[in-house]
PDB file of N, CA and C in Angstrom:
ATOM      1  N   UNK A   1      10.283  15.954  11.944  1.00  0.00           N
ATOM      2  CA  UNK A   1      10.292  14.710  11.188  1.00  0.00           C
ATOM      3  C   UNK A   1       8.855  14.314  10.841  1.00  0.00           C
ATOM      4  N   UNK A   2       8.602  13.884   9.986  1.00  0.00           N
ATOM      5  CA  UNK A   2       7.235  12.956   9.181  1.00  0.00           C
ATOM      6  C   UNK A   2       7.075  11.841   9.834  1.00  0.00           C
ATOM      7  N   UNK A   3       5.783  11.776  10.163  1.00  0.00           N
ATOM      8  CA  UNK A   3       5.588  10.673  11.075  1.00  0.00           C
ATOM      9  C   UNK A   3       5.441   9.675   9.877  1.00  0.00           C
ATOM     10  N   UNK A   4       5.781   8.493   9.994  1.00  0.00           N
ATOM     11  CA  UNK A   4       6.450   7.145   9.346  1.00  0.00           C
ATOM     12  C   UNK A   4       4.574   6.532   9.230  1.00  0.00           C
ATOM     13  N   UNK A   5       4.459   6.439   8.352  1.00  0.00           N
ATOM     14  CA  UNK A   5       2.729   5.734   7.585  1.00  0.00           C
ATOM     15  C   UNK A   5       3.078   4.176   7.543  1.00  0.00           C
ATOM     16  N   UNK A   6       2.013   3.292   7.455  1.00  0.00           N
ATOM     17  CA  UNK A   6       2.350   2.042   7.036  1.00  0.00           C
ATOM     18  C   UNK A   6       2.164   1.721   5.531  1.00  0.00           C
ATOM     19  N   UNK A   7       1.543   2.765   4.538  1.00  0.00           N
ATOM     20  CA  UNK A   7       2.182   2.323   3.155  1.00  0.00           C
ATOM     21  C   UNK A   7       3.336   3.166   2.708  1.00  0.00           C
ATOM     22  N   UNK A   8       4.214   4.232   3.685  1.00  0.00           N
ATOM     23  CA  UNK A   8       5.676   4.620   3.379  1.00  0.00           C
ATOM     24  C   UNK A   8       6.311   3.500   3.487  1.00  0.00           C
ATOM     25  N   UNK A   9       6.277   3.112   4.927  1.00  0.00           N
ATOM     26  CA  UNK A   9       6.971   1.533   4.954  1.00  0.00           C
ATOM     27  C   UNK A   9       6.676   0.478   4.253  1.00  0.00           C
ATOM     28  N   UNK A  10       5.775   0.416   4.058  1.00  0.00           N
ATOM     29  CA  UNK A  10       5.545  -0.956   2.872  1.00  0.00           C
ATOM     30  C   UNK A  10       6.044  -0.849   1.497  1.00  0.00           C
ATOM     31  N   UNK A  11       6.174   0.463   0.991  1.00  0.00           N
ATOM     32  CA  UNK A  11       6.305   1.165  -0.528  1.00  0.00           C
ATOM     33  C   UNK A  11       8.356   0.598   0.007  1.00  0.00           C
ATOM     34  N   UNK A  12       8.824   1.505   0.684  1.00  0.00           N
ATOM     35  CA  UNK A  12      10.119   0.979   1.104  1.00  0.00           C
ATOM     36  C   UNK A  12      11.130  -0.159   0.604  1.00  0.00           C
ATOM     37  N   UNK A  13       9.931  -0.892   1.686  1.00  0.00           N
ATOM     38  CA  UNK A  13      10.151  -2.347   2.304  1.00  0.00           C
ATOM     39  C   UNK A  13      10.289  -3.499   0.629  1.00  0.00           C
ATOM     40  N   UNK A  14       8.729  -2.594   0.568  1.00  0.00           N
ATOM     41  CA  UNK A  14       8.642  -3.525  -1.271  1.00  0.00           C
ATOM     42  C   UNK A  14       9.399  -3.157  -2.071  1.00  0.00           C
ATOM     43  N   UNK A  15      10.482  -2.024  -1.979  1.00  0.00           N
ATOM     44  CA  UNK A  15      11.013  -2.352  -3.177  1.00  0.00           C
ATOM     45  C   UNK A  15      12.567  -2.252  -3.052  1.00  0.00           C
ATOM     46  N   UNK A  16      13.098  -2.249  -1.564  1.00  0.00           N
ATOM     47  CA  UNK A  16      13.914  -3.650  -1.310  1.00  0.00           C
ATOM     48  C   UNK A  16      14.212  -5.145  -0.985  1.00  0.00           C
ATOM     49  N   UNK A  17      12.495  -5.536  -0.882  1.00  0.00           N
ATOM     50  CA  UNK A  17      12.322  -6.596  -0.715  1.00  0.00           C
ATOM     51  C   UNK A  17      12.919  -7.382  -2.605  1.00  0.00           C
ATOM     52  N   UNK A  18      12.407  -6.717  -3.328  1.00  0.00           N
ATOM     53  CA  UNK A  18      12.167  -7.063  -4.753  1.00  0.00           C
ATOM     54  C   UNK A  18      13.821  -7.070  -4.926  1.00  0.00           C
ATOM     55  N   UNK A  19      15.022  -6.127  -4.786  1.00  0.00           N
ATOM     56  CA  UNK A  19      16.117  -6.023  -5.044  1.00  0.00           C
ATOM     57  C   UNK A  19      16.538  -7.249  -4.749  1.00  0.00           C
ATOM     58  N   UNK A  20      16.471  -7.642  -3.106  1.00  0.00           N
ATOM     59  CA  UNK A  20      17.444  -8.729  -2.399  1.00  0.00           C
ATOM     60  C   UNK A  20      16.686  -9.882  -3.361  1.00  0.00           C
ATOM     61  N   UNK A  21      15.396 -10.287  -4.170  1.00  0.00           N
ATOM     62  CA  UNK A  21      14.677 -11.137  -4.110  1.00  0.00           C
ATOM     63  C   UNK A  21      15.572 -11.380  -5.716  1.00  0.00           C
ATOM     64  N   UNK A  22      16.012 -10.293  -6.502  1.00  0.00           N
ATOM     65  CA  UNK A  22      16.050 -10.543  -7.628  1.00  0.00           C
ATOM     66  C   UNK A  22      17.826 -10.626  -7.448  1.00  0.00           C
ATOM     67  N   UNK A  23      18.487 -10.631  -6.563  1.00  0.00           N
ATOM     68  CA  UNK A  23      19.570 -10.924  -6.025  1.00  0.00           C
ATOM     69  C   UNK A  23      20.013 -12.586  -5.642  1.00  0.00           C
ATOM     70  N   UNK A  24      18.346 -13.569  -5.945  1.00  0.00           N
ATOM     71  CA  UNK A  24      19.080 -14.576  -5.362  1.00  0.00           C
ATOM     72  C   UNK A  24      18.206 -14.683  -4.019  1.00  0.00           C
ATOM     73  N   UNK A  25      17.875 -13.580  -3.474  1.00  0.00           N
ATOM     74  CA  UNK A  25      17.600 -14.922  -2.156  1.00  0.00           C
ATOM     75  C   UNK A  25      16.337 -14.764  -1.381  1.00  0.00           C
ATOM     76  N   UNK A  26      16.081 -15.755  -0.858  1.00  0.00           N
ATOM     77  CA  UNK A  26      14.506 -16.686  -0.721  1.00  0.00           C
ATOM     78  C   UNK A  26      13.871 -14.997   0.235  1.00  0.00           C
ATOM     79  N   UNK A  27      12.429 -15.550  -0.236  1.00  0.00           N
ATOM     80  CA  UNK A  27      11.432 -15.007   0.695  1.00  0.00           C
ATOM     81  C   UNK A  27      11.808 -14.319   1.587  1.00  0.00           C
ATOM     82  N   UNK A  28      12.089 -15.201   2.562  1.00  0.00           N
ATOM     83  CA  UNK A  28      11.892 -14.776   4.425  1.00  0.00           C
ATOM     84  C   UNK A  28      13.227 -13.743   4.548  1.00  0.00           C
ATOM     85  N   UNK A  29      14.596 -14.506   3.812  1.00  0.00           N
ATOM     86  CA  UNK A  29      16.360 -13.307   3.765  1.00  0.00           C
ATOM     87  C   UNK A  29      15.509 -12.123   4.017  1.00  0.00           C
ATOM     88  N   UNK A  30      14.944 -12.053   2.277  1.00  0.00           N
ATOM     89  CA  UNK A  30      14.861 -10.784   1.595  1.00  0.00           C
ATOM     90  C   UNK A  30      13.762  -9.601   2.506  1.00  0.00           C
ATOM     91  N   UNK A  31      13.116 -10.397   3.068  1.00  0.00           N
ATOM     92  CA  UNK A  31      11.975 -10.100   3.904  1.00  0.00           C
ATOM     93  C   UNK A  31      12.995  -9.062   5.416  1.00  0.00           C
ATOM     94  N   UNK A  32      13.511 -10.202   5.624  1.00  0.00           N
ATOM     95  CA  UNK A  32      14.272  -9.800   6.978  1.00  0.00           C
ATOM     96  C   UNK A  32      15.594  -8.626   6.777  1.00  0.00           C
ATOM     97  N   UNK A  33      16.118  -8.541   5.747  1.00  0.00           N
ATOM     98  CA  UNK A  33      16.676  -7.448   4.989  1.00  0.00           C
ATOM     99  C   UNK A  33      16.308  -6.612   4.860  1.00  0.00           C
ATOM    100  N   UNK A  34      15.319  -6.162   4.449  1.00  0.00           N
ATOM    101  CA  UNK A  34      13.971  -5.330   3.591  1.00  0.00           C
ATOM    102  C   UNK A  34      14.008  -4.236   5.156  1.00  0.00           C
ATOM    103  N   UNK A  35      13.363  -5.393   5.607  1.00  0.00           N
ATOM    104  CA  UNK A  35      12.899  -4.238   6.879  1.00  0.00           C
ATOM    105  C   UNK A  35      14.028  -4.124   8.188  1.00  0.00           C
ATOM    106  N   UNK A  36      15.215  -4.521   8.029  1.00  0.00           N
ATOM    107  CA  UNK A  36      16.148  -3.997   8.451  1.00  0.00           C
ATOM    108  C   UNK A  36      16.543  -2.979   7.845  1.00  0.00           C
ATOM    109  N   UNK A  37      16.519  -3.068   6.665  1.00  0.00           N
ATOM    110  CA  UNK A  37      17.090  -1.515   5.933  1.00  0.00           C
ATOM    111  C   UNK A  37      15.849  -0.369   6.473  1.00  0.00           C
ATOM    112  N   UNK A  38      14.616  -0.811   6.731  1.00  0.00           N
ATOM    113  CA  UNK A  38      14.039   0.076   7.204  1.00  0.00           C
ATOM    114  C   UNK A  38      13.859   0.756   8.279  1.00  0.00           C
ATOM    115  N   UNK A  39      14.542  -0.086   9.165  1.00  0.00           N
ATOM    116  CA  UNK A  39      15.227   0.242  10.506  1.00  0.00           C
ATOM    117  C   UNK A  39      16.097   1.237  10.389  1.00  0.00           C
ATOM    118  N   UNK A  40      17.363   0.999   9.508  1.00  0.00           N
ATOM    119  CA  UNK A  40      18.267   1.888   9.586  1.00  0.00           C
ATOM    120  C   UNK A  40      17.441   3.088   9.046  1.00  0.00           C
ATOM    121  N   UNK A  41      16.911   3.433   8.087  1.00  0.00           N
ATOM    122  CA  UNK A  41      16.766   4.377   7.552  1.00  0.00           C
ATOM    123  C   UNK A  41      15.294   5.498   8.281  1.00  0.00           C
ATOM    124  N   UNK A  42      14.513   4.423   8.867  1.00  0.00           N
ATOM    125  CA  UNK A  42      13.207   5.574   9.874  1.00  0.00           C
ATOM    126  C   UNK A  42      13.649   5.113  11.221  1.00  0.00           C
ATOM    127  N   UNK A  43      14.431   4.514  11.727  1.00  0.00           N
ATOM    128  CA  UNK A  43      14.745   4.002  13.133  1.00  0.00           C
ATOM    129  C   UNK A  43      13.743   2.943  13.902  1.00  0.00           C
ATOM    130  N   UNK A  44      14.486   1.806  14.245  1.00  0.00           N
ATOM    131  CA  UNK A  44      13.437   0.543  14.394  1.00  0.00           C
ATOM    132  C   UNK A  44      12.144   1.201  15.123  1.00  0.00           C
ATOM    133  N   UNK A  45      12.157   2.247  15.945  1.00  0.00           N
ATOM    134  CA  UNK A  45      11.214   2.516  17.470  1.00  0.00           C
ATOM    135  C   UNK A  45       9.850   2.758  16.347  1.00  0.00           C
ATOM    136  N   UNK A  46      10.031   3.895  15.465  1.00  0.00           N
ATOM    137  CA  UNK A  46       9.067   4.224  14.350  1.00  0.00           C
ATOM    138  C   UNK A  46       8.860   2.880  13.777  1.00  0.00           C
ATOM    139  N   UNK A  47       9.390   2.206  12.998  1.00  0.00           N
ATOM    140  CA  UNK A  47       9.510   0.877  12.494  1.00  0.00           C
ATOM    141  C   UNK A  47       8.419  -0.249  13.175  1.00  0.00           C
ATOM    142  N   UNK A  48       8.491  -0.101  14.776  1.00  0.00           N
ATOM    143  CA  UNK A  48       7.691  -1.167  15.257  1.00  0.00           C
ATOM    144  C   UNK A  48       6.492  -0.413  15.211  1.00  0.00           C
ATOM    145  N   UNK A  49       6.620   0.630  15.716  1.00  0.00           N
ATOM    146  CA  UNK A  49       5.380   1.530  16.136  1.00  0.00           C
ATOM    147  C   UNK A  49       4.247   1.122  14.870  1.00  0.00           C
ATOM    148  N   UNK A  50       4.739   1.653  13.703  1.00  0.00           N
ATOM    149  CA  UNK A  50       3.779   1.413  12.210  1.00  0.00           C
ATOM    150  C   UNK A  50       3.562   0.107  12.870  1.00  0.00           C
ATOM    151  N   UNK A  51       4.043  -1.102  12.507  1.00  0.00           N
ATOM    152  CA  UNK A  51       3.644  -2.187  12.316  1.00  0.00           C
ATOM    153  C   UNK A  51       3.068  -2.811  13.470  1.00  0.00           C
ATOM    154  N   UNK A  52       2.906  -2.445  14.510  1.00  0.00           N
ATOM    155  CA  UNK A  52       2.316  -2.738  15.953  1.00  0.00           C
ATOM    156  C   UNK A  52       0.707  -2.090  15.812  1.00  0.00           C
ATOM    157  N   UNK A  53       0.609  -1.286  15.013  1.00  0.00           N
ATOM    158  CA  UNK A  53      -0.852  -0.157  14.706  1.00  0.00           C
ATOM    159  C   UNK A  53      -1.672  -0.644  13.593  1.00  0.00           C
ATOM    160  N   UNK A  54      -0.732  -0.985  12.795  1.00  0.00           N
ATOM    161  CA  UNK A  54      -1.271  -1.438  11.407  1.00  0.00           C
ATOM    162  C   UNK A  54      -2.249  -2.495  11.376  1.00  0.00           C
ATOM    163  N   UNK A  55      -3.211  -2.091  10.902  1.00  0.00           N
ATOM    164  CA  UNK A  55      -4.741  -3.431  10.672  1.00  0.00           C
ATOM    165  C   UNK A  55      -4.281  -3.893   8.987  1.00  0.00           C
ATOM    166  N   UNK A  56      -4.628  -5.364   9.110  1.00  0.00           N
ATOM    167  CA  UNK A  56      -4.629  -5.908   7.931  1.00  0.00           C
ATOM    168  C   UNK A  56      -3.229  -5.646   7.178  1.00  0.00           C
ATOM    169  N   UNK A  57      -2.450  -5.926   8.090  1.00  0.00           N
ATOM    170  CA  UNK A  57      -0.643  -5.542   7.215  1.00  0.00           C
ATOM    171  C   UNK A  57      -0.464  -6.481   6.648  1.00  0.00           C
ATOM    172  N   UNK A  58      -0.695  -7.522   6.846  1.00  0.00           N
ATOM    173  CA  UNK A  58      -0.155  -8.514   5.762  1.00  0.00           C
ATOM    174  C   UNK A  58      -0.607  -8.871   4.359  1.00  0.00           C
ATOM    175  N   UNK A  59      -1.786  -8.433   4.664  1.00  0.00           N
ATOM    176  CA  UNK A  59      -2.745  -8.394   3.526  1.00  0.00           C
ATOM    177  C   UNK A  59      -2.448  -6.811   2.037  1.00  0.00           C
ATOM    178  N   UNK A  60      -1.965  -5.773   3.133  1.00  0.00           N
ATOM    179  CA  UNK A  60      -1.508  -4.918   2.385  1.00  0.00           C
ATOM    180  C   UNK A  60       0.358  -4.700   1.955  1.00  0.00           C
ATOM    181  N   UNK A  61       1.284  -5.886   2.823  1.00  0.00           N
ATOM    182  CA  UNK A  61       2.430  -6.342   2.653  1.00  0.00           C
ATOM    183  C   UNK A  61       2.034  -6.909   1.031  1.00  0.00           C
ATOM    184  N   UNK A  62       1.435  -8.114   0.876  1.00  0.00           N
ATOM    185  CA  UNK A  62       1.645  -9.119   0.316  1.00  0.00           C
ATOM    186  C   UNK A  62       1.145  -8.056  -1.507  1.00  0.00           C
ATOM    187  N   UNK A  63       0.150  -6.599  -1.451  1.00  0.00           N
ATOM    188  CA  UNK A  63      -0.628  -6.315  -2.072  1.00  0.00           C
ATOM    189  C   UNK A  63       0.748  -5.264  -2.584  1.00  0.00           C
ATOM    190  N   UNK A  64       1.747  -4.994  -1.971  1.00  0.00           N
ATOM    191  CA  UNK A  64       2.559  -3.684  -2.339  1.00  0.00           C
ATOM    192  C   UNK A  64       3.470  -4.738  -3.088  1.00  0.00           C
ATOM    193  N   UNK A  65       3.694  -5.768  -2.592  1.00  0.00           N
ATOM    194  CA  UNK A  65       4.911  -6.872  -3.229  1.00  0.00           C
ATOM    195  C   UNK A  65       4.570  -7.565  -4.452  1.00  0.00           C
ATOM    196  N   UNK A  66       3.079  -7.898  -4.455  1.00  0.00           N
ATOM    197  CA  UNK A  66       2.929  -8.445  -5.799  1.00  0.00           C
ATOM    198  C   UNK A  66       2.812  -7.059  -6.959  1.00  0.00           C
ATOM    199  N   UNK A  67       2.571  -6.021  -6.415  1.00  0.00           N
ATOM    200  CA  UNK A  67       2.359  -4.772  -7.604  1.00  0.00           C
ATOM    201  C   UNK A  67       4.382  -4.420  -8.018  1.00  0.00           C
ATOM    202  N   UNK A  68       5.024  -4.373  -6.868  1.00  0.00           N
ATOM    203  CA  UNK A  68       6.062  -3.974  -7.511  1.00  0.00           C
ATOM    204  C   UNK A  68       7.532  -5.203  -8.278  1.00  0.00           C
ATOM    205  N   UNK A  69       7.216  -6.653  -7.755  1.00  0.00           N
ATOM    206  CA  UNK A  69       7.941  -7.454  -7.660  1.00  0.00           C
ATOM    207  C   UNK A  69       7.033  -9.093  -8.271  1.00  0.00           C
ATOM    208  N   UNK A  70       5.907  -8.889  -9.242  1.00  0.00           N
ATOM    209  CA  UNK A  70       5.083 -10.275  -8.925  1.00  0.00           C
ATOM    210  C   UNK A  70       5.624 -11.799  -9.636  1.00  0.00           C
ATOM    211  N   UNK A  71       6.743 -11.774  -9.937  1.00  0.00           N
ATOM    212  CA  UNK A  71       7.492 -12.604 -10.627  1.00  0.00           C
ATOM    213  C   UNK A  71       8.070 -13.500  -9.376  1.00  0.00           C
ATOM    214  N   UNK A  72       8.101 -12.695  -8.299  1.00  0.00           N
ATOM    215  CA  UNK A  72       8.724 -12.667  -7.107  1.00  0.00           C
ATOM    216  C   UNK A  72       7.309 -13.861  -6.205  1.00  0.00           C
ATOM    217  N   UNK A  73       6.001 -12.956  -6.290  1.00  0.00           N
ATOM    218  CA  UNK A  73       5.082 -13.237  -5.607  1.00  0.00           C
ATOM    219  C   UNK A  73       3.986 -14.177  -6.135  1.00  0.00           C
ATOM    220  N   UNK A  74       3.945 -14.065  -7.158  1.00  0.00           N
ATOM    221  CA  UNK A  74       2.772 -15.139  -7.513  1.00  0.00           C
ATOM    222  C   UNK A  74       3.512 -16.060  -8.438  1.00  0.00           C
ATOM    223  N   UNK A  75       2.796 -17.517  -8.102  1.00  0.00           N
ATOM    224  CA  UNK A  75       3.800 -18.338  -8.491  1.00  0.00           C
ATOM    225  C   UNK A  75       2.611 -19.791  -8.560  1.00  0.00           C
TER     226      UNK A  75
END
C-alpha cells in the first residue's frame, strides 16, 4: 500500500468537501463528511496519522479548498 501524504488527503478531502458544500450544507457538515469519507476510503489509523504529522494543515486545508471550491471559501 502507498503510504497516505497530507496533500493526497487534502486533494481528497477538497473535493468532497466542495460536493457536500454545493449540496447545501454548511462548512463544518461538509467538513466532517469530507474526511469521514476519507476514513472509509485510506482507513481512519492512516487518516489520523497524516494529520497528527502535518505542519501548517490548516493553512494548506484552507489553500486546496479555495483552489478547488472558492465560491465555497472566500466570501
Amino acid at each position: 500500500m502507498i503510504e497516505l501524504t497530507l496533500l493526497t488527503l487534502l486533494n481528497y478531502v477538497g473535493d468532497n468537501f466542495c460536493d457536500y458544500r454545493n449540496l447545501g450544507h454548511d462548512n463544518y457538515k461538509s467538513l466532517l463528511l469530507s474526511y469521514s469519507d476519507a476514513s472509509n476510503k485510506f482507513g481512519p489509523l492512516e487518516v489520523k496519522k497524516v494529520i497528527e504529522k502535518s505542519e501548517n494543515f490548516k493553512v494548506t486545508a484552507v489553500a486546496i479548498a479555495a483552489i478547488k471550491c472558492p465560491q465555497h471559501i472566500v466570501k
